[in-house]
Protein backbone atom coordinates (compact mmCIF):
# COMPACT_ATOMS: atom_id res chain seq x y z
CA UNK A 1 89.54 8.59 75.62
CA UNK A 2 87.20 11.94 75.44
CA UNK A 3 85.30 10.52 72.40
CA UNK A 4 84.95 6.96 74.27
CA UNK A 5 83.47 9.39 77.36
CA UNK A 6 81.02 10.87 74.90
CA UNK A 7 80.23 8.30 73.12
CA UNK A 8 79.08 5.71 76.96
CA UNK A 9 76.36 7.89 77.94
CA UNK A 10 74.54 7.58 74.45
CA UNK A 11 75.62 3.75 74.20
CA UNK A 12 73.54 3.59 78.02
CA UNK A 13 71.00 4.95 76.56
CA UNK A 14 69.87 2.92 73.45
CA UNK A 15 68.19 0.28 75.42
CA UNK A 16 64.87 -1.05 74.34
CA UNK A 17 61.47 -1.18 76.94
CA UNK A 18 60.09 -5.09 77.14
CA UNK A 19 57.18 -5.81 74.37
CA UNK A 20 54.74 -6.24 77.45
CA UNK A 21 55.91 -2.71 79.43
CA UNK A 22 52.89 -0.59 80.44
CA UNK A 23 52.55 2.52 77.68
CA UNK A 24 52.07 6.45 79.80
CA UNK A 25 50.23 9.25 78.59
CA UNK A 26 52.07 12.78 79.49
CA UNK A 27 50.86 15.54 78.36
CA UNK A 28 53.37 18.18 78.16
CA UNK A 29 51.64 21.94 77.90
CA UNK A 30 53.73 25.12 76.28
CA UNK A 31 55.72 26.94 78.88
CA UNK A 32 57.14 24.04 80.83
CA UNK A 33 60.59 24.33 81.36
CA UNK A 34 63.43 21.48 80.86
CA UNK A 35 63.37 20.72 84.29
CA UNK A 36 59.13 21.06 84.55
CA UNK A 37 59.42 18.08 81.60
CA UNK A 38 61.46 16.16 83.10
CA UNK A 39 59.46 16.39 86.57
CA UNK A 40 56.59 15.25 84.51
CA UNK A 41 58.67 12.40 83.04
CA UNK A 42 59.98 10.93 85.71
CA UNK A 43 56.95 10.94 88.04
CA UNK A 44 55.03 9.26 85.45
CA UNK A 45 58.08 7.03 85.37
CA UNK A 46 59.45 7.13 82.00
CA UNK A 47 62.62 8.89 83.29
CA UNK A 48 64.16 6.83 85.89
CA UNK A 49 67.69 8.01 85.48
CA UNK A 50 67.36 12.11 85.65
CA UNK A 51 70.91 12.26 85.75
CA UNK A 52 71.74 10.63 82.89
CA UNK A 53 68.41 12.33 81.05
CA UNK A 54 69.75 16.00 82.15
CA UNK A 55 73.45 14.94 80.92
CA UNK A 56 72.39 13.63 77.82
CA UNK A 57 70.15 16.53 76.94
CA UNK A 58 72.60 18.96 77.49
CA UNK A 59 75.38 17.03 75.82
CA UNK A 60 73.00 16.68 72.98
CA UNK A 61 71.50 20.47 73.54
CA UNK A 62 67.58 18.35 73.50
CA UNK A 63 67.37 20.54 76.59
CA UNK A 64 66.13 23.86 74.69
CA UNK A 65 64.26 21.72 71.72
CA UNK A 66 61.83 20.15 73.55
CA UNK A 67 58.56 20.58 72.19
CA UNK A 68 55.36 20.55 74.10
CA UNK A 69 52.02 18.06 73.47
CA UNK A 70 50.48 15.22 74.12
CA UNK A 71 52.47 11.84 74.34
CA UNK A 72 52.04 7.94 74.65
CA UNK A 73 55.39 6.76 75.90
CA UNK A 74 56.38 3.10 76.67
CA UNK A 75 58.29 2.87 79.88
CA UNK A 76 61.44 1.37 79.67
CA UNK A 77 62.46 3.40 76.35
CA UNK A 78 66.01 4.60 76.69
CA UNK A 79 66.33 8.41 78.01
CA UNK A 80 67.87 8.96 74.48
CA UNK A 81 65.22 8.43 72.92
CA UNK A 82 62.64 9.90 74.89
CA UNK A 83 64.30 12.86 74.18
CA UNK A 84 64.57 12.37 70.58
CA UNK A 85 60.72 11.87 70.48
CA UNK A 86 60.72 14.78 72.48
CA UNK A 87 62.44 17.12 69.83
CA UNK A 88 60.60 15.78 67.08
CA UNK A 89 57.67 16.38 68.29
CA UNK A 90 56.09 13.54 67.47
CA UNK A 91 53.32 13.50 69.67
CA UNK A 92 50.11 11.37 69.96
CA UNK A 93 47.68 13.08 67.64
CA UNK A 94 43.37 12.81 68.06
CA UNK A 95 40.80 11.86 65.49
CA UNK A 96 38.12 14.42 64.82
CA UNK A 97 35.86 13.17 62.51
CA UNK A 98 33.24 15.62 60.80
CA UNK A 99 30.60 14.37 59.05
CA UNK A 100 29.02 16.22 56.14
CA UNK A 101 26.66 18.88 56.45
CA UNK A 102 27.11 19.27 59.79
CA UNK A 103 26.67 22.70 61.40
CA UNK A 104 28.91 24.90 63.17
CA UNK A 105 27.17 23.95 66.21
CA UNK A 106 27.34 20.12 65.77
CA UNK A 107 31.11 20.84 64.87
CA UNK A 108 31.83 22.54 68.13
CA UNK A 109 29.40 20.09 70.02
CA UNK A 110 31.88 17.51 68.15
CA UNK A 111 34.93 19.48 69.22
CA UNK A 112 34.23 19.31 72.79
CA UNK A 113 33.42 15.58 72.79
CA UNK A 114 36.63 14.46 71.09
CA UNK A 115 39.25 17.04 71.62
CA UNK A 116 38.01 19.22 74.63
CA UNK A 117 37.54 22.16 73.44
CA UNK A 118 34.71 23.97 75.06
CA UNK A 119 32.20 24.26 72.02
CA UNK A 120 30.95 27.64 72.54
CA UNK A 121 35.50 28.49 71.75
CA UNK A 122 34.85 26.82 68.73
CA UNK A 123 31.53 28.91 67.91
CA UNK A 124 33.53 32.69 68.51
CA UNK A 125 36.12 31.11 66.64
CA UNK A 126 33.81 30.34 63.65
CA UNK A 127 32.10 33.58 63.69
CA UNK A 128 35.78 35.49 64.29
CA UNK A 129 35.87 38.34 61.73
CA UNK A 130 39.22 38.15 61.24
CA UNK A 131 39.49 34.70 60.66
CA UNK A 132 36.49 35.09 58.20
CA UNK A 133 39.25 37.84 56.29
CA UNK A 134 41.93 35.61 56.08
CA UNK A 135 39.59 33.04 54.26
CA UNK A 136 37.84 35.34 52.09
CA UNK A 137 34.26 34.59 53.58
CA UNK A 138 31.45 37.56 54.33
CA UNK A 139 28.70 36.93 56.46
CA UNK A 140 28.20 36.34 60.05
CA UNK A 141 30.33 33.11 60.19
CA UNK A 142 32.39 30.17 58.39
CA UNK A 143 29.34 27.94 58.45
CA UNK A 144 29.37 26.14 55.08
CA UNK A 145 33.14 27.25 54.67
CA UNK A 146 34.66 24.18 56.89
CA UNK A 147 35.67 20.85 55.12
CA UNK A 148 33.76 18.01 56.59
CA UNK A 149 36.51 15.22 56.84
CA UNK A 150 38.32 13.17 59.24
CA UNK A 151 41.20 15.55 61.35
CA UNK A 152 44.50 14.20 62.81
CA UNK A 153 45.22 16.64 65.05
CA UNK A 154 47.06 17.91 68.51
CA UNK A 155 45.83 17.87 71.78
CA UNK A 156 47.34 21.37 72.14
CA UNK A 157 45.06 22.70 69.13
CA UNK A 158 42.74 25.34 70.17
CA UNK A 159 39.43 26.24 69.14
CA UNK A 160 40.66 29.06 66.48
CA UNK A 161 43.63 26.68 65.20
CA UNK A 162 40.73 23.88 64.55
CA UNK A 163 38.63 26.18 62.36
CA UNK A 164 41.80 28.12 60.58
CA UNK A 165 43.18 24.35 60.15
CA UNK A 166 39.04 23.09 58.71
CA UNK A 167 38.68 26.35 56.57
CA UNK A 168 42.53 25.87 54.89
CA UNK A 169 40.69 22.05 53.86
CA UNK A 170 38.33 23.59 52.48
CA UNK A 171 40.39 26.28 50.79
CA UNK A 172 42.37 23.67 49.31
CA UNK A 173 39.75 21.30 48.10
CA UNK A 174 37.90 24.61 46.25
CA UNK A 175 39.01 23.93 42.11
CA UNK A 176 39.69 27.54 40.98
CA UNK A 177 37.19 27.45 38.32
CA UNK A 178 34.63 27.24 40.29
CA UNK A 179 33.48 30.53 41.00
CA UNK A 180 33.71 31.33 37.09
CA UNK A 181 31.18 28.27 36.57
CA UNK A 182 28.94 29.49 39.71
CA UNK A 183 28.64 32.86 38.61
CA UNK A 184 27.31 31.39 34.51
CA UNK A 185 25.10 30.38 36.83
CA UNK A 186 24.22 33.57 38.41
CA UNK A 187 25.86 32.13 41.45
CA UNK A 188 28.08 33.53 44.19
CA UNK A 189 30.71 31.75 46.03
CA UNK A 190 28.36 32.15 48.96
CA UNK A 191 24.98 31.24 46.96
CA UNK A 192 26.66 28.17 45.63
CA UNK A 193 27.97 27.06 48.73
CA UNK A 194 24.70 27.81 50.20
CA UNK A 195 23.03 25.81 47.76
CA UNK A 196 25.20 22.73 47.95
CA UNK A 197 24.69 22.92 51.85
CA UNK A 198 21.24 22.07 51.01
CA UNK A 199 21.79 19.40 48.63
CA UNK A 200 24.24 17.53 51.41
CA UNK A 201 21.01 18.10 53.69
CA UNK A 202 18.81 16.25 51.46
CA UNK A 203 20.71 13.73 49.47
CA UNK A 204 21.56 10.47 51.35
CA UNK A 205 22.89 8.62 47.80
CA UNK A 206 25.65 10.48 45.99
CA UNK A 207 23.67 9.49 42.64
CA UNK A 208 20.99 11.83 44.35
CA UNK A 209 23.06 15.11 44.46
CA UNK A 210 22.57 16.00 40.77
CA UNK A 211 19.51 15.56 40.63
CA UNK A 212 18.45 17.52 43.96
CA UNK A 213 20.70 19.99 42.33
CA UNK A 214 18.89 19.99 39.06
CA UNK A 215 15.32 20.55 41.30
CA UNK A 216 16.73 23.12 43.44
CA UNK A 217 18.32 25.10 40.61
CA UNK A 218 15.05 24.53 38.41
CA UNK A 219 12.75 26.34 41.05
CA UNK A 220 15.04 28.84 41.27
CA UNK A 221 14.75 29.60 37.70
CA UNK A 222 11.03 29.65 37.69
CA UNK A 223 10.96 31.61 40.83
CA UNK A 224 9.36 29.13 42.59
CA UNK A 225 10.11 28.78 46.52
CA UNK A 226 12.80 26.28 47.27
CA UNK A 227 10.89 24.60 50.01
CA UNK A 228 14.05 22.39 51.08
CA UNK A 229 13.21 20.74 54.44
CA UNK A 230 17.39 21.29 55.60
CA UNK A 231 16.67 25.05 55.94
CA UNK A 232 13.57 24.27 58.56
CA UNK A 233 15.91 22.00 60.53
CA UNK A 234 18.58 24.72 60.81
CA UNK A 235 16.44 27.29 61.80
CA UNK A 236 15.12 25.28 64.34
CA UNK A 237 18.43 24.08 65.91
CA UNK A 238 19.56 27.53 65.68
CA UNK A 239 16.72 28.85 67.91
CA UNK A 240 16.91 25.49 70.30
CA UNK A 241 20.18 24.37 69.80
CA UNK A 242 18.80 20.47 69.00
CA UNK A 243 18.21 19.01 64.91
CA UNK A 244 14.98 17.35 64.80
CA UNK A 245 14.82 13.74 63.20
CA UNK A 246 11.93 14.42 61.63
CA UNK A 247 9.38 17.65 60.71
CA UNK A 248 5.99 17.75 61.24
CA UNK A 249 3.64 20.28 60.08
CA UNK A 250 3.82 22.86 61.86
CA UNK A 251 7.76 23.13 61.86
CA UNK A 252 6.76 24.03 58.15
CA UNK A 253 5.75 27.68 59.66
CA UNK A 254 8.64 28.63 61.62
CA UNK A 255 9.31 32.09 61.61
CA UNK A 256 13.15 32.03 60.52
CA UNK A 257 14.75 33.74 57.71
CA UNK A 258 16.33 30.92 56.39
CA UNK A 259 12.90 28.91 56.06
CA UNK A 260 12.44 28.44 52.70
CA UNK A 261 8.80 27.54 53.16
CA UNK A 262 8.14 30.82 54.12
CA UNK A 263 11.05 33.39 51.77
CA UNK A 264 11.40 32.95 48.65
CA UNK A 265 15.15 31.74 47.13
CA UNK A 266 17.82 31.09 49.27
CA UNK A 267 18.54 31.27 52.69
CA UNK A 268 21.11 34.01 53.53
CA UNK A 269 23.97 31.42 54.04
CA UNK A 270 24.87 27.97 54.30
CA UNK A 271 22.98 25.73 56.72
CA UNK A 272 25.83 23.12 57.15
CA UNK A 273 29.01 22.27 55.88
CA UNK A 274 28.81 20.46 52.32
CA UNK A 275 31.18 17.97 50.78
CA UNK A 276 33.20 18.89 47.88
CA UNK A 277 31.15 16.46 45.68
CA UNK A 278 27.50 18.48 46.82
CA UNK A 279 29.68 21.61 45.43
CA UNK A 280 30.27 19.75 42.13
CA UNK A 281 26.49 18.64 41.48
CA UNK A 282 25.54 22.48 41.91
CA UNK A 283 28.17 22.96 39.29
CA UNK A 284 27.00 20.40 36.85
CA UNK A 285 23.46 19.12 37.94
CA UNK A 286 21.46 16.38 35.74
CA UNK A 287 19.94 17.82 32.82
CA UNK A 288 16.26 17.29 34.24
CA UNK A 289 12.89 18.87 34.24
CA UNK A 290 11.92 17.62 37.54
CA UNK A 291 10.40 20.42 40.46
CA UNK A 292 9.63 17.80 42.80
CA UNK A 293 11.14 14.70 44.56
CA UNK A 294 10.34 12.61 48.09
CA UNK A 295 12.10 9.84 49.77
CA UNK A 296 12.25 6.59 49.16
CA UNK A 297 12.21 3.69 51.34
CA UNK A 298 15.40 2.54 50.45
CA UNK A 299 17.10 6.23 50.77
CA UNK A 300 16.99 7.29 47.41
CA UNK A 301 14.74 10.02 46.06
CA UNK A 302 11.53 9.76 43.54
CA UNK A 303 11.61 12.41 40.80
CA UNK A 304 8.88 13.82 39.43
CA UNK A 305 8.09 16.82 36.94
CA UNK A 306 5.09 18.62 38.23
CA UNK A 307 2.80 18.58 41.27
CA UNK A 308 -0.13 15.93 40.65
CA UNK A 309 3.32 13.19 39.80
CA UNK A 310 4.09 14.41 42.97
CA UNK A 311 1.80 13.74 45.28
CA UNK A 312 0.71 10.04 43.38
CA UNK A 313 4.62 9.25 44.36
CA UNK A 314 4.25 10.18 47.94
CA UNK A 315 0.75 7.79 47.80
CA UNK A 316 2.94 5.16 46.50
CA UNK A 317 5.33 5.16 49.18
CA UNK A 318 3.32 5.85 52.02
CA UNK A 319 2.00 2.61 50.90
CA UNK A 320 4.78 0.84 50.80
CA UNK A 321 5.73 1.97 54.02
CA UNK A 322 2.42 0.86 55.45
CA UNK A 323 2.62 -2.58 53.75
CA UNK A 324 6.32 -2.94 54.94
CA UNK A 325 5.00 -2.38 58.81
CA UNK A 326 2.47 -4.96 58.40
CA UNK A 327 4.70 -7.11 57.11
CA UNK A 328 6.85 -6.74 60.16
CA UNK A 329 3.94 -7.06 62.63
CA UNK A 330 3.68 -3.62 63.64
């Protein structure tokens, strides 16, 4: 008879909600209490038998294992397992999506938007020296040093778990050899993630990347400035706090350290956060002579070995781009 007892509260509570019942967000913050959840719960109306939700977490000790977040509950799910999902923890997580070569401040900017955290949390957090320790990275901040990628993560995160949880992406996506191959190179960790910042910054094909590695890495050799049209757009959104869509001539002469137009090699860190596979054509860039490429219209770059090739390529296509508008009545 005391195991049937047991055993009816449970067998009340394994009822299913209707396919069409109405599905509540609750968000549960740390530091609630049992009763504070369950408050929550039932106003929101996904408890509607406290009784039997207090009995049944006590007789199943859920009542101390409750874990905090953010949840999409169906009403009409038994209290059992509400409390189950409760324990688990399996809460309703958000999609942060990071797109390469962004910059810290289009990461927090991106933060805020999606997950709420105010961006300027996500900028101390960034530039957090301790944080920097843990990961191994010198400088002023993790720019570069954050894995551009889609995120899955809780509403509860805050702005230094986000950047501890992007840095350990990018920690694990680093192959160990790597810093061996950089420095045959004459490459740091930071040089060559600087550098591959800049490729993600220019290349819009991934075909591209080796071969705006192979430029890049050519001028360096030579001694010859970099010129590399991402570093001007940093420095400008650093001073304004906006990217430009496009440079005109006097952006060119912006005083900023990390305008290569103006200082010679690179800039003195990354200016954006570059995919693993930008990394890789740093590593092993096309065996090339070319010093010099431009845009096409279709995206993809024109190579060319010296300066005169140059500048007949960018006749070509400002051409084409001419012809193109006429075509199109404009």
């Amino acid at each position: 008879m005391r195991r049937f007892l047991l055993l009816l509260p449970a067998a009340l509570a394994c009822s299913s909600p209707a396919p069409d019942a109405p599905v509540e967000a609750v968000f549960l913050p740390s530091g609630l209490s049992f009763g504070q959840m369950t408050d929550s719960l039932t106003a929101h109306g996904i408890v509607t038998k406290r009784r039997l939700f207090t009995w049944l977490a006590r007789l199943g000790r859920y009542d101390r294992r409750l874990k905090a977040g953010y949840y999409e509950i169906r009403r009409g799910e038994s209290e059992l397992a509400v409390l189950k999902l409760l324990a688990a923890g399996s809460e309703k997580t958000f999609r942060l999506t990071i797109p390469e070569g962004f910059t810290i401040l289009e990461i927090a900017a991106a933060a805020e938007a999606s997950l709420g955290i105010p961006a300027d949390s996500v900028r101390r957090a960034a530039a957090d020296p301790t944080l920097m320790a843990e990961f191994g990275v010198d400088g002023g901040s993790m720019e570069g040093f954050l894995l551009p990628e889609t995120y899955f993560v809780s509403r509860l995160i805050t702005a230094r778990g986000l950047v501890r949880e992007m840095a350990e992406a990018f920690r694990r996506g680093w192959d160990s050899s790597w810093d061996a191959r950089g420095k045959e190179r004459g490459l740091s960790r930071r040089d060559l993630v600087t550098l591959a910042s800049i490729v993600e910054g220019e290349a819009k094909v991934d075909e591209d990347r080796a071969l705006v590695a192979a430029v890049y890495l050519n001028r360096l050799r030579l001694g010859m400035p970099l010129q590399a049209d991402p570093t001007v757009q940093y420095a400008i959104q650093q001073a304004t706090g906006q990217r430009k869509k496009r440079l005109f001539e006097r952006d060119y002469r912006f005083p900023s350290e990390f305008n290569t137009y103006l200082r010679a090699g690179l800039p003195p860190s990354p200016v954006g956060a570059p995919s693993l596979k930008s990394i890789e054509a740093v590593l092993a860039p096309a065996p090339v002579p070319y010093l010099f490429f431009v845009a096409g219209l279709d995206g993809k770059h024109v190579f060319t070995r010296t300066y005169g090739e140059h500048l007949r390529a960018i006749a070509r296509i400002r051409a084409a781009e001419r012809q193109a508008r006429r075509e199109r009545g404009e």
